[in-house]
Protein backbone atom coordinates (compact mmCIF):
# COMPACT_ATOMS: atom_id res chain seq x y z
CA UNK A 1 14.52 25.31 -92.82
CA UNK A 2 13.71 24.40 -96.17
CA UNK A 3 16.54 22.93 -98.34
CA UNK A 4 18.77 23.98 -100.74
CA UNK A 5 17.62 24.45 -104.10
CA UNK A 6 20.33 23.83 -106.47
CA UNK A 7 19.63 24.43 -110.55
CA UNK A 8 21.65 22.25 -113.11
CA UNK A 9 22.88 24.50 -116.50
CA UNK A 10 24.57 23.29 -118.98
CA UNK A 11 26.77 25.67 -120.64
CA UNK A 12 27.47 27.37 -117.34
CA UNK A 13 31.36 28.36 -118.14
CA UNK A 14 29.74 31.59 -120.61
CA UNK A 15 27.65 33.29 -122.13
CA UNK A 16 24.45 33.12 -121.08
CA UNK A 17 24.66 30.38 -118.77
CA UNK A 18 27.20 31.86 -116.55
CA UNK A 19 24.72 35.13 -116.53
CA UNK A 20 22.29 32.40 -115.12
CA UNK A 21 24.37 30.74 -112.64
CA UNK A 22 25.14 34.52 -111.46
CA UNK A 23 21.66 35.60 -110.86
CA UNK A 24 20.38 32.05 -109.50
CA UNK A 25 23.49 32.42 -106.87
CA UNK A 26 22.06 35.88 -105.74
CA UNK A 27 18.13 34.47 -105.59
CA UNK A 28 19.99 32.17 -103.11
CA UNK A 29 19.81 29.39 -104.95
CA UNK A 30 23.18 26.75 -105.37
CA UNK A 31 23.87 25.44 -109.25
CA UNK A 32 25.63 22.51 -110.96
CA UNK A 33 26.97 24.29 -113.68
CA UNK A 34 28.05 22.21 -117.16
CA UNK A 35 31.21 22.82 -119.16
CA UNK A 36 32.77 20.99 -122.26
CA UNK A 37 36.69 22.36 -122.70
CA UNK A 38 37.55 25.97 -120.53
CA UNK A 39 38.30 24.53 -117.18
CA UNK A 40 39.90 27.93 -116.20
CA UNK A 41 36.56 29.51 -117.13
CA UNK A 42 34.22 27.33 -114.88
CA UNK A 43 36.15 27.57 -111.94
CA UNK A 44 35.97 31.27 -112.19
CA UNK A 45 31.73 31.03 -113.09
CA UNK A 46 32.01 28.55 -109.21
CA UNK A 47 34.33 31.52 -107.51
CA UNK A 48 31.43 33.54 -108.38
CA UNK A 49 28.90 31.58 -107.54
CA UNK A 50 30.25 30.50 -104.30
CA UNK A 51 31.07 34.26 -103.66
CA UNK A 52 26.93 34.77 -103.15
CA UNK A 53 26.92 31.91 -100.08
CA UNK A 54 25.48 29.34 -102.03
CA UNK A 55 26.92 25.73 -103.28
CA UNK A 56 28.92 25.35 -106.56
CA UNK A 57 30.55 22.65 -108.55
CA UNK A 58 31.19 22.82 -112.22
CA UNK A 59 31.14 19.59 -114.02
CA UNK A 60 32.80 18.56 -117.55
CA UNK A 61 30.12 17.50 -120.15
CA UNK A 62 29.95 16.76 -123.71
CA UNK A 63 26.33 17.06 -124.70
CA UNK A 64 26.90 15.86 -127.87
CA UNK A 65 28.21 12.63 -126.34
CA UNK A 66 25.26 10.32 -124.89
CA UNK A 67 27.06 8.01 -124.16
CA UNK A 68 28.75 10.14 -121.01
CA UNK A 69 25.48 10.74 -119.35
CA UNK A 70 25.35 7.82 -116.96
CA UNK A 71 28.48 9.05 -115.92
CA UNK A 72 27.58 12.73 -115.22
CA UNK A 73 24.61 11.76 -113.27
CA UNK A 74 26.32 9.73 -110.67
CA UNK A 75 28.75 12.58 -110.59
CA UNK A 76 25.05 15.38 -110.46
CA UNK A 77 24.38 12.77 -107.53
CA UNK A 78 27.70 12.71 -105.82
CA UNK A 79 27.66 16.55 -105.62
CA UNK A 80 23.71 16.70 -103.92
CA UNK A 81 24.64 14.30 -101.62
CA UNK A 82 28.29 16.52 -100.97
CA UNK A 83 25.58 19.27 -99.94
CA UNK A 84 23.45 16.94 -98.28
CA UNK A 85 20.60 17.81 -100.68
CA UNK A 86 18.22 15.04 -102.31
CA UNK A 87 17.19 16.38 -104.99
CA UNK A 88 17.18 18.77 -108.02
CA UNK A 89 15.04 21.55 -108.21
CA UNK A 90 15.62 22.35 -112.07
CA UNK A 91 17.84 21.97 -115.10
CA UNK A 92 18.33 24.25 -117.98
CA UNK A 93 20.06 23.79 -121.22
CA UNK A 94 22.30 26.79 -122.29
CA UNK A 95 25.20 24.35 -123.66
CA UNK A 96 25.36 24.78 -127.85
CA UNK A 97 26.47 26.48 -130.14
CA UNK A 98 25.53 27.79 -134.10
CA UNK A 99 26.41 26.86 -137.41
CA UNK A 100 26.70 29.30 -140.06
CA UNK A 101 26.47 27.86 -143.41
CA UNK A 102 24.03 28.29 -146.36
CA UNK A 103 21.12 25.84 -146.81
CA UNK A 104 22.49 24.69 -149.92
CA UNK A 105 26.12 24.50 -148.61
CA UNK A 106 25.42 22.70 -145.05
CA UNK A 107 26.62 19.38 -144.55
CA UNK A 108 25.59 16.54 -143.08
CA UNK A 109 27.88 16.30 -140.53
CA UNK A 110 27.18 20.15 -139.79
CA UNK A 111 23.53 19.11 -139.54
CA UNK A 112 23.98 15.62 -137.31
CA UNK A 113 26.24 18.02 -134.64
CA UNK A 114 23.40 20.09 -134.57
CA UNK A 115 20.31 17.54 -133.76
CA UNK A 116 23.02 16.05 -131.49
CA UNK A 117 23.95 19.49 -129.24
CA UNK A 118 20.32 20.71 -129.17
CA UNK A 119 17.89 18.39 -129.48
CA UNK A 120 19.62 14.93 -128.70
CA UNK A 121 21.13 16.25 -125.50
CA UNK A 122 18.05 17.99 -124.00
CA UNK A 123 15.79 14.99 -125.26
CA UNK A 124 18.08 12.20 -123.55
CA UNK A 125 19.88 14.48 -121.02
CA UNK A 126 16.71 15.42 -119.17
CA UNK A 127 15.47 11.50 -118.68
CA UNK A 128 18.90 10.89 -117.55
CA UNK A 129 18.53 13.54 -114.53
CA UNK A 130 14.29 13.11 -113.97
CA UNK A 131 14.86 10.29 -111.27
CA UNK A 132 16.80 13.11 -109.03
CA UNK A 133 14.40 15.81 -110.21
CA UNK A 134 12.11 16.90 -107.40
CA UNK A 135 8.58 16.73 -107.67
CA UNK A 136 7.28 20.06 -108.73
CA UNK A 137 11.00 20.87 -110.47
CA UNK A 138 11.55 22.80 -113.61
CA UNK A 139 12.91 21.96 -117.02
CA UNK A 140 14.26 25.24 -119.48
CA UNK A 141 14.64 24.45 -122.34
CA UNK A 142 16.65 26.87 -125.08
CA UNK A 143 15.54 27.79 -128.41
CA UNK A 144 16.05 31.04 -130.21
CA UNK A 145 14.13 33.76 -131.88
CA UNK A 146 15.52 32.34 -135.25
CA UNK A 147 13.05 29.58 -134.98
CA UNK A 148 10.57 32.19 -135.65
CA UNK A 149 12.00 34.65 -137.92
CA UNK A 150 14.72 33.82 -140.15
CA UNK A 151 18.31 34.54 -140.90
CA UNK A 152 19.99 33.39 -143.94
CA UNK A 153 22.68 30.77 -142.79
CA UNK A 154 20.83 29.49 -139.58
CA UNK A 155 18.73 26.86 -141.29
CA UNK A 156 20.53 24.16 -139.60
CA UNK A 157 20.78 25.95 -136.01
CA UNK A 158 17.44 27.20 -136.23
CA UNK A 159 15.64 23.91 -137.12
CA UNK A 160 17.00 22.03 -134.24
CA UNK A 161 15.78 25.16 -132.04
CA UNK A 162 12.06 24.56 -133.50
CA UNK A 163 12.40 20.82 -132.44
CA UNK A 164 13.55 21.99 -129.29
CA UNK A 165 9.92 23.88 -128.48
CA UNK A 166 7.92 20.63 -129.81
CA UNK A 167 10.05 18.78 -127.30
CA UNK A 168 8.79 21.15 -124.68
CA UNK A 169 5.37 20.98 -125.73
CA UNK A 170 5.35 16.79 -125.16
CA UNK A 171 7.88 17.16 -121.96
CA UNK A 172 5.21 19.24 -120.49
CA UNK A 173 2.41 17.04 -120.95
CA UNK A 174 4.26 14.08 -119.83
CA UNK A 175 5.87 14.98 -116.79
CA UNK A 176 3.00 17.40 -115.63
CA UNK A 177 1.56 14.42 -113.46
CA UNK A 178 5.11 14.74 -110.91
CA UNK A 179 3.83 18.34 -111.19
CA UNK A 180 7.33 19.27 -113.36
CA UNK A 181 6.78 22.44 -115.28
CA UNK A 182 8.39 22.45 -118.85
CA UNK A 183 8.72 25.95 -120.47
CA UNK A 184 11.42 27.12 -123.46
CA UNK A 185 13.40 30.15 -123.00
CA UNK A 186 13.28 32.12 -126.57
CA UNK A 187 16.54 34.81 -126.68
CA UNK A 188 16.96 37.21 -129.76
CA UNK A 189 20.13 38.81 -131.11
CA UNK A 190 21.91 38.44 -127.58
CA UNK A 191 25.65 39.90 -127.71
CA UNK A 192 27.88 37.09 -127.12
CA UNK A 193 30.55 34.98 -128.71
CA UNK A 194 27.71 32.95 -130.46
CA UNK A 195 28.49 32.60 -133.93
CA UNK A 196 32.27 34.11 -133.63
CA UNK A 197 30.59 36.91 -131.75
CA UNK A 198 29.66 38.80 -135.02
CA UNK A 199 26.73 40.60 -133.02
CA UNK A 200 28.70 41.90 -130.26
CA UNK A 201 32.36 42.60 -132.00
CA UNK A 202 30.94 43.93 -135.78
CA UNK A 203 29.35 47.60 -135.12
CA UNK A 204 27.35 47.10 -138.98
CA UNK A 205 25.85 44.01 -137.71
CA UNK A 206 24.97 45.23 -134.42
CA UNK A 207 23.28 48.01 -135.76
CA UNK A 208 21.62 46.19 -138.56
CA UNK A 209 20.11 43.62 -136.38
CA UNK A 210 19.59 46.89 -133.53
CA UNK A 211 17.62 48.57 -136.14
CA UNK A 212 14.80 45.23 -136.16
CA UNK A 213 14.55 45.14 -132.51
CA UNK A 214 11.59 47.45 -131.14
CA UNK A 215 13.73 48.68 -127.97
CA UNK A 216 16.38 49.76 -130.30
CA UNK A 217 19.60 47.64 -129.12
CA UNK A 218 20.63 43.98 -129.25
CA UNK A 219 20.74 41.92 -125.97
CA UNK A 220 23.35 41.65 -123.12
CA UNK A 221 23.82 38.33 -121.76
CA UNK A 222 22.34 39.53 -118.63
CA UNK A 223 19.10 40.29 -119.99
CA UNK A 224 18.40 36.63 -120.61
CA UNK A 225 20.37 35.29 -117.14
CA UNK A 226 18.66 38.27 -115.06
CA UNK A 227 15.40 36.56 -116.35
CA UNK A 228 16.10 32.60 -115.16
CA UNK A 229 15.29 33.01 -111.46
CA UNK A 230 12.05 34.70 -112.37
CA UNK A 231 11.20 31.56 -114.88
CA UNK A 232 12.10 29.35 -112.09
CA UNK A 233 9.94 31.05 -109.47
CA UNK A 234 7.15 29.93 -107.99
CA UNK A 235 5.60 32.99 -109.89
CA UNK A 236 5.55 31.18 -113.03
CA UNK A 237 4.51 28.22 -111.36
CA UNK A 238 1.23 27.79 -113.48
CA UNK A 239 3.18 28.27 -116.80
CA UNK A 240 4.24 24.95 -118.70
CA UNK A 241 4.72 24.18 -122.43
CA UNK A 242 5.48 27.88 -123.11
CA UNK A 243 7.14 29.69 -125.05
CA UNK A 244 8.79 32.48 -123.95
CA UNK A 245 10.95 34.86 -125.64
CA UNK A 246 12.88 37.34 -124.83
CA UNK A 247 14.51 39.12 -127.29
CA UNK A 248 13.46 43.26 -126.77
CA UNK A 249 10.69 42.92 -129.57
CA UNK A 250 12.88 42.13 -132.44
CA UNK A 251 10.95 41.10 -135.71
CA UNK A 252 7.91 41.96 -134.71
């Protein structure tokens, strides 16, 4: 019998990550899931997990703390070897949030939280884990389609993001001789609590930002989560420095 695959996500306790952590636990496949604050919140995302027959432990983290990351590998490792499983088959990094501020109003404190949350803690985060990585694993990284196009207030959010698909770019040609495949995950307007969930809880906004998208509505969190297993599949094995977005054609 083959062992247990079991995916890392930061993030896990909402949003998008816990639509991951949902869909990996019905592929069959066990996850370490990441959360900074709502206790209450991961539990629940592990109850579900768990609820699909697969392993589940939810973890606290503070990406934008380095300093903690020796910490929360030995407690990554304490949890494989609970499930008597050596390695890690991938990690993905959902954790962050946005910033909405003006260019010429953003701070730089606003700007240093950013460069820490999302391209600090998948830059130093992922050497942490790559010693219990499995040869052959996955890295997904996170960026968003504002790298791409723009929106007026996301200068600092979205810069970090573009650093975050350079990253990939170099993580993929470094690690591709343990044969780890390094691809970014690219969502559009998803409808979350991201950015004091103005896209999912203002009906103007979500219809503005609707009316740029070519299949005529925003995203659900599931459309990006429903997607994970598949860029973790052996499917996409040949894929690596990618960029992949999924955001329903928006700003084309």
């Amino acid at each position: 019998m083959a062992p247990q695959q079991i995916v890392l996500i930061t993030g896990a306790s909402r949003g998008l990550g816990r639509s991951a952590a949902r869909h990996l636990a019905r592929a069959g496949v066990g996850v370490i899931g990441t959360y900074q604050s709502n206790r209450a919140e991961a539990e629940a995302m592990v109850a579900e997990v768990t609820a699909s027959g697969v392993p589940a432990v939810a973890l606290q983290l503070d990406v934008a703390d380095a300093s903690t990351f020796d910490a929360f590998t030995a407690a990554v490792t304490e949890a494989l070897n609970g499930w008597d499983v050596e390695h890690l088959h991938a990690v993905v990094h959902f954790a962050g949030y946005g910033v909405h501020a003006p260019y010429t109003e953003t701070s730089a404190q606003q700007l240093e939280q950013m460069l820490r949350v999302h391209v600090s803690a998948p830059f130093l985060l992922t050497q942490a884990l790559l010693p219990m990585m499995t040869t052959g694993g996955r890295i997904l990284n996170v960026s968003s389609g504002l790298a791409r196009f723009t929106g007026p207030g996301y200068a600092a959010y979205a810069a970090a993001k573009g650093a975050v698909e350079v990253l990939t770019r170099y993580q993929a040609a470094e690690l591709g001789g343990r044969g780890i495949r390094v691809n970014t995950l690219v969502p559009g307007a998803i409808a979350t609590d991201f950015g004091g969930g103005v896209v999912r809880d203002d009906a103007d906004v979500n219809r503005a930002v609707a009316g740029a998208i070519a299949l005529g509505r925003v995203g659900e969190p599931d459309d990006i989560g429903a997607a994970v297993p598949a860029l973790l599949s052996d499917g996409l094995g040949w894929a690596t420095g990618t960029r992949i977005e999924l955001s329903g054609g928006q700003s084309l």
